[in-house]
N, C-alpha and C. Protein backbone atom coordinates (compact mmCIF):
# COMPACT_ATOMS: atom_id res chain seq x y z
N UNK A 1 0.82 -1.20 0.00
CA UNK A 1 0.00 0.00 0.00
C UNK A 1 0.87 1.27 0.00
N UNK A 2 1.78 1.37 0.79
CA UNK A 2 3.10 2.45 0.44
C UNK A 2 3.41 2.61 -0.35
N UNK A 3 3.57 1.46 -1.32
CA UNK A 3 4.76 1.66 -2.18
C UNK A 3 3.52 2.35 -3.61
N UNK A 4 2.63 1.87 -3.50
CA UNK A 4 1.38 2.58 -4.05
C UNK A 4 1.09 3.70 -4.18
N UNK A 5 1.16 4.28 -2.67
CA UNK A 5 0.80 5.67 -2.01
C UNK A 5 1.87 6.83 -2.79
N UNK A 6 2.85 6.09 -3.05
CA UNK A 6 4.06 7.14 -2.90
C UNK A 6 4.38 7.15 -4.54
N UNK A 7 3.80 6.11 -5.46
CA UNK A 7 3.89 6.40 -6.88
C UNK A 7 4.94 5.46 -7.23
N UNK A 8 5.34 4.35 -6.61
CA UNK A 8 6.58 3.70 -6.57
C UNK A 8 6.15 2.75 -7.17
N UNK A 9 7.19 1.88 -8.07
CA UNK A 9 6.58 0.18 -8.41
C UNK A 9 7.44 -0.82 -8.03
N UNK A 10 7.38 -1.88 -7.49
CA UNK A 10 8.77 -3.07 -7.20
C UNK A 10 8.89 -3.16 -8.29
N UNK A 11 10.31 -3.54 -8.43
CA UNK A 11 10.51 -4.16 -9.52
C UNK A 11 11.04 -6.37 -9.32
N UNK A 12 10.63 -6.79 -9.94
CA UNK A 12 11.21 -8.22 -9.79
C UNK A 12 12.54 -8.42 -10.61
N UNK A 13 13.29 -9.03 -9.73
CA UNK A 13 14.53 -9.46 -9.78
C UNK A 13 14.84 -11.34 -10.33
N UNK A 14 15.39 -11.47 -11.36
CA UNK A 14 14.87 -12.96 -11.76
C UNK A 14 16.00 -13.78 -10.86
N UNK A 15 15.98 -14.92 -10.30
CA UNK A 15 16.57 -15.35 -9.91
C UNK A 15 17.84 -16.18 -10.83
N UNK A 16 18.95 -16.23 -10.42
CA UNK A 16 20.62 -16.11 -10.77
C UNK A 16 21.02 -14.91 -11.67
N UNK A 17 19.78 -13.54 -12.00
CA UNK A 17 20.06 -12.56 -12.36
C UNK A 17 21.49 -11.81 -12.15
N UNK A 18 22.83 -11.71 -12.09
CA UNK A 18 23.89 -10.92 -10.99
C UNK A 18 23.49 -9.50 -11.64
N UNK A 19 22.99 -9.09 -12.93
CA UNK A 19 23.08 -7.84 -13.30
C UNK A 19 22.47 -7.27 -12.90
N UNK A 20 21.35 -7.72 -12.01
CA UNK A 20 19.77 -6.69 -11.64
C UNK A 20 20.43 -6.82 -10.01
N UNK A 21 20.98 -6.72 -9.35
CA UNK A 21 21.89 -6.57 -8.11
C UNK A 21 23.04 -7.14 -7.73
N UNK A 22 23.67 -5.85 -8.45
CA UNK A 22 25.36 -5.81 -8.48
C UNK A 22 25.76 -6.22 -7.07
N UNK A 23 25.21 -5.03 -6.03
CA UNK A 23 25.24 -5.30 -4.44
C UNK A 23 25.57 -6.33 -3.92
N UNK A 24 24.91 -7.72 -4.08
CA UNK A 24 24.81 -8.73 -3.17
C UNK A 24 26.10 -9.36 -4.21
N UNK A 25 25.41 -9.14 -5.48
CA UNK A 25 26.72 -10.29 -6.42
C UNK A 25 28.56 -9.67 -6.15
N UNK A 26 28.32 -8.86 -6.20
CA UNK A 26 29.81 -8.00 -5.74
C UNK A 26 29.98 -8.79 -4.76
N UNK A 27 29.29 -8.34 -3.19
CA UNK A 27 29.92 -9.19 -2.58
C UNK A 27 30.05 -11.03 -2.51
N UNK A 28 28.88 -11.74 -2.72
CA UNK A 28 29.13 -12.89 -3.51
C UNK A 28 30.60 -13.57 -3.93
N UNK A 29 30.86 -12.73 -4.84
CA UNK A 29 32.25 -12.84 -5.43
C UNK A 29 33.61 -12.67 -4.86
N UNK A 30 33.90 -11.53 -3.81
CA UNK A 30 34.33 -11.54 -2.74
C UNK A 30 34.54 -12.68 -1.92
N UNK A 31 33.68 -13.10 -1.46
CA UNK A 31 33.15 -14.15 -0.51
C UNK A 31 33.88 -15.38 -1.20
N UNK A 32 33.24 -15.74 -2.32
CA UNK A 32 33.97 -16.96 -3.22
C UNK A 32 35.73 -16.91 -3.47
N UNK A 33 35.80 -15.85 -3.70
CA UNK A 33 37.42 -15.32 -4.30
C UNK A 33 38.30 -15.67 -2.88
N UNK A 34 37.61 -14.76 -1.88
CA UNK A 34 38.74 -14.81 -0.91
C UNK A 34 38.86 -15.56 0.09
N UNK A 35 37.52 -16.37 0.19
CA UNK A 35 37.51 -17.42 1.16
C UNK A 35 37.21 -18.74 0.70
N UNK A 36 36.13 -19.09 0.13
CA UNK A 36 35.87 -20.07 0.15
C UNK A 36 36.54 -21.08 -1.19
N UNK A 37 36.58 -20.63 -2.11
CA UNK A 37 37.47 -20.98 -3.44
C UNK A 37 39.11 -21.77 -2.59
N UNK A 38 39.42 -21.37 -1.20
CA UNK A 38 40.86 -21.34 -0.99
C UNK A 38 40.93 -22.32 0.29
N UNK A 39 39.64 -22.69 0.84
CA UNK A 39 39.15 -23.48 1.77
C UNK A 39 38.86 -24.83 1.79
N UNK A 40 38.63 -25.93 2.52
CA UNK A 40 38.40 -27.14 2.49
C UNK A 40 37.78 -27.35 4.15
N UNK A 41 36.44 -27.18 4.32
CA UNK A 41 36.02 -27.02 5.18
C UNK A 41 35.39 -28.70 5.99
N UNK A 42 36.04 -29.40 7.07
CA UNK A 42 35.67 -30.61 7.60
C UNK A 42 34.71 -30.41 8.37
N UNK A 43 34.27 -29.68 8.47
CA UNK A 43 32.72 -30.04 9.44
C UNK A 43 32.41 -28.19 9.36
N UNK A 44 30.80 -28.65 10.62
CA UNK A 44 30.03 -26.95 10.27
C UNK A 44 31.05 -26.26 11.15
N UNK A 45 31.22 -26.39 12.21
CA UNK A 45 31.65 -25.62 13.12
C UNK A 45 33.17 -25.02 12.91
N UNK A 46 33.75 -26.10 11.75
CA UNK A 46 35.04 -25.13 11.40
C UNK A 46 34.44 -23.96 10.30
N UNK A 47 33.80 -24.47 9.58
CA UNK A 47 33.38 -23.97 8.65
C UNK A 47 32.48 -22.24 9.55
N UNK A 48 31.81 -22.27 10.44
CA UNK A 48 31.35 -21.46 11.25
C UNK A 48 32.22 -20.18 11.67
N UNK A 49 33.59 -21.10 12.16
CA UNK A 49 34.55 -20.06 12.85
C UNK A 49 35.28 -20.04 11.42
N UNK A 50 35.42 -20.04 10.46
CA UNK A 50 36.67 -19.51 9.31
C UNK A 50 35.64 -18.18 9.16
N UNK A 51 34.51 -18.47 8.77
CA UNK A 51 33.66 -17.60 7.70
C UNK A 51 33.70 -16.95 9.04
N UNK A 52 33.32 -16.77 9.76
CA UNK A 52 33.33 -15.72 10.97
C UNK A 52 34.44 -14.60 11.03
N UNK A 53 35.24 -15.29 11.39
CA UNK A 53 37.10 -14.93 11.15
C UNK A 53 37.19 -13.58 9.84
N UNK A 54 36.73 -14.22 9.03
CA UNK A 54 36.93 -13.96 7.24
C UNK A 54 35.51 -12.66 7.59
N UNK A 55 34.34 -12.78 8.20
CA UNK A 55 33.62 -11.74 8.15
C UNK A 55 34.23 -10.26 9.05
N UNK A 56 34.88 -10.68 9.92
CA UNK A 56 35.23 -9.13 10.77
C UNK A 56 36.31 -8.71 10.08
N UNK A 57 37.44 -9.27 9.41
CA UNK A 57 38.69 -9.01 8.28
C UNK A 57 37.60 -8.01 7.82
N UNK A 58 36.62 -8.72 6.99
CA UNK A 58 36.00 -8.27 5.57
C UNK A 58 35.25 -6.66 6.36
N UNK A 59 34.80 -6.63 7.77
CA UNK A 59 33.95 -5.86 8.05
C UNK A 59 34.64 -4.32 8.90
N UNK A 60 36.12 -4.81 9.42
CA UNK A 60 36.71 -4.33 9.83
C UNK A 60 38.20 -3.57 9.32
N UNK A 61 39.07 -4.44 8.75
CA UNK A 61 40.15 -4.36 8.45
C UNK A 61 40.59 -4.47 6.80
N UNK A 62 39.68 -4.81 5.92
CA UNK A 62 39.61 -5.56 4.80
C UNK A 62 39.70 -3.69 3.53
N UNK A 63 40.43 -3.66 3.41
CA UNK A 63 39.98 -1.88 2.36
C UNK A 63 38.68 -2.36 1.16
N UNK A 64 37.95 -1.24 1.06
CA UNK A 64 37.22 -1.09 0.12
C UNK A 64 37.46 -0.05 -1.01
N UNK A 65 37.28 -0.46 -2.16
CA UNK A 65 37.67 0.16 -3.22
C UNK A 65 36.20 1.59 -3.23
N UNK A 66 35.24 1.08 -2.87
CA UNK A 66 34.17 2.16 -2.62
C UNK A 66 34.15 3.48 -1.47
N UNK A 67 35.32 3.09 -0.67
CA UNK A 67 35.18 3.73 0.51
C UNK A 67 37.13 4.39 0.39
N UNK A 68 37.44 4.08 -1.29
CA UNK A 68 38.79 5.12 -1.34
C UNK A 68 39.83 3.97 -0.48
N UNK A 69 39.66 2.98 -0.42
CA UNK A 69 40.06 2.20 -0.27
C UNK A 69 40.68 2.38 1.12
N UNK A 70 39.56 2.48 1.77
CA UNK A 70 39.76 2.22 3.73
C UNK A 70 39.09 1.14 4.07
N UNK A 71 39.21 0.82 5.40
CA UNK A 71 38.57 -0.18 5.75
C UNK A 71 37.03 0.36 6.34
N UNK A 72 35.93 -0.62 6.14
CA UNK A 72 34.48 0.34 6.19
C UNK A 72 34.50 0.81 8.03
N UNK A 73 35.01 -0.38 8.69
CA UNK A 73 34.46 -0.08 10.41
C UNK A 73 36.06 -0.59 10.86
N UNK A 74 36.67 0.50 11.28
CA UNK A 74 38.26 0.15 11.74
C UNK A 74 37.82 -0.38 13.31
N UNK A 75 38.45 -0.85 13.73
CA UNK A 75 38.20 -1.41 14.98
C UNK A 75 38.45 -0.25 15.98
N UNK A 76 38.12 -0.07 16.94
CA UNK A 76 38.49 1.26 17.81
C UNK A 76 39.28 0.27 19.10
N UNK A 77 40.06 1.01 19.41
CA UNK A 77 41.07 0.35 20.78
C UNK A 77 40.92 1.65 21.88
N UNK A 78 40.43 1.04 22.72
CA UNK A 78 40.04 2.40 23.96
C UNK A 78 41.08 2.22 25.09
N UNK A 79 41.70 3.13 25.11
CA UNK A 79 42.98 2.75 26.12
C UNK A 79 42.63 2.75 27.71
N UNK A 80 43.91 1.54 28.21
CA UNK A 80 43.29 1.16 29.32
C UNK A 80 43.88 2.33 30.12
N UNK A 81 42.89 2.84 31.47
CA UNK A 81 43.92 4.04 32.15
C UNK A 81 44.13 2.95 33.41
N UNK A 82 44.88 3.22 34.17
CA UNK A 82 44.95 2.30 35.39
C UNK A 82 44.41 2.54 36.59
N UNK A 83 43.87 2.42 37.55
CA UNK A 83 42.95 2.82 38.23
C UNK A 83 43.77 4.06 39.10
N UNK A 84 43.44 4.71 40.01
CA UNK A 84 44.54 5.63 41.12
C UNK A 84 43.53 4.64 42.27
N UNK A 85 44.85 4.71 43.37
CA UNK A 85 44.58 4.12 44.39
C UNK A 85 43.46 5.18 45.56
N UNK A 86 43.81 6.70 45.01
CA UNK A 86 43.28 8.02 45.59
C UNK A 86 42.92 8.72 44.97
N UNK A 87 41.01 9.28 44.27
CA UNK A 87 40.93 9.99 43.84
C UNK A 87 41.71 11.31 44.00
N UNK A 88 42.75 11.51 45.12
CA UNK A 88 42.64 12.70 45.25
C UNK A 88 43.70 13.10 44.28
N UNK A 89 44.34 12.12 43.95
CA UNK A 89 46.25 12.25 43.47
C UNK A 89 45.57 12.87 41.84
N UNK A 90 44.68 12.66 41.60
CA UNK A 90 44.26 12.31 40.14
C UNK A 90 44.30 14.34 40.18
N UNK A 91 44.24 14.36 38.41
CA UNK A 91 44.62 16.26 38.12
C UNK A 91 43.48 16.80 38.23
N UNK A 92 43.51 17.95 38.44
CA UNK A 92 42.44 19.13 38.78
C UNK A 92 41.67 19.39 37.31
N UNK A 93 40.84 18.77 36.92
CA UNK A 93 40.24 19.39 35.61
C UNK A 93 39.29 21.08 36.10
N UNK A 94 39.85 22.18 35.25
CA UNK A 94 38.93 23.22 35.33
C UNK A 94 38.32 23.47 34.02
């Protein structure tokens, strides 16, 4: 009814189409190229933790050619401070 309201039409996507969504097939290909093409997976649970492994690379650390070739979500490292034994020793913020 929205998509009605607003003057919009779906469009259908044929299935093994890659040209009618580059999106998913891009990554698809990715996926095949850099992991699994290079893999030999003995059961689910290895198979679970590689592709896992291979998803935070891909989600974290991995550059994208779309994003100028950075990584999309860099990991953030929050430094540890060490506790003071005495609030009091700690600096005067004004």
């Amino acid at each position: 009814d929205w998509i009605t309201a607003v003057g919009a039409r779906t469009a259908f996507i044929a299935p093994g189409s890659p040209w009618e969504n580059g999106y998913c097939e891009s990554f698809n290909s990715k996926l095949r190229d850099e992991l699994l093409d290079g893999e030999i997976f003995y059961s689910l649970a290895e198979a679970r933790i590689v592709i896992e492994e291979w998803r935070q690379h891909y989600n974290t650390e991995r550059p994208h050619s779309a994003l100028g070739y950075k990584p999309p979500a860099p990991a953030v490292i929050v430094p540890q401070v060490p506790p003071t034994s005495n609030p009091a020793n700690r600096p005067t913020m004004h």
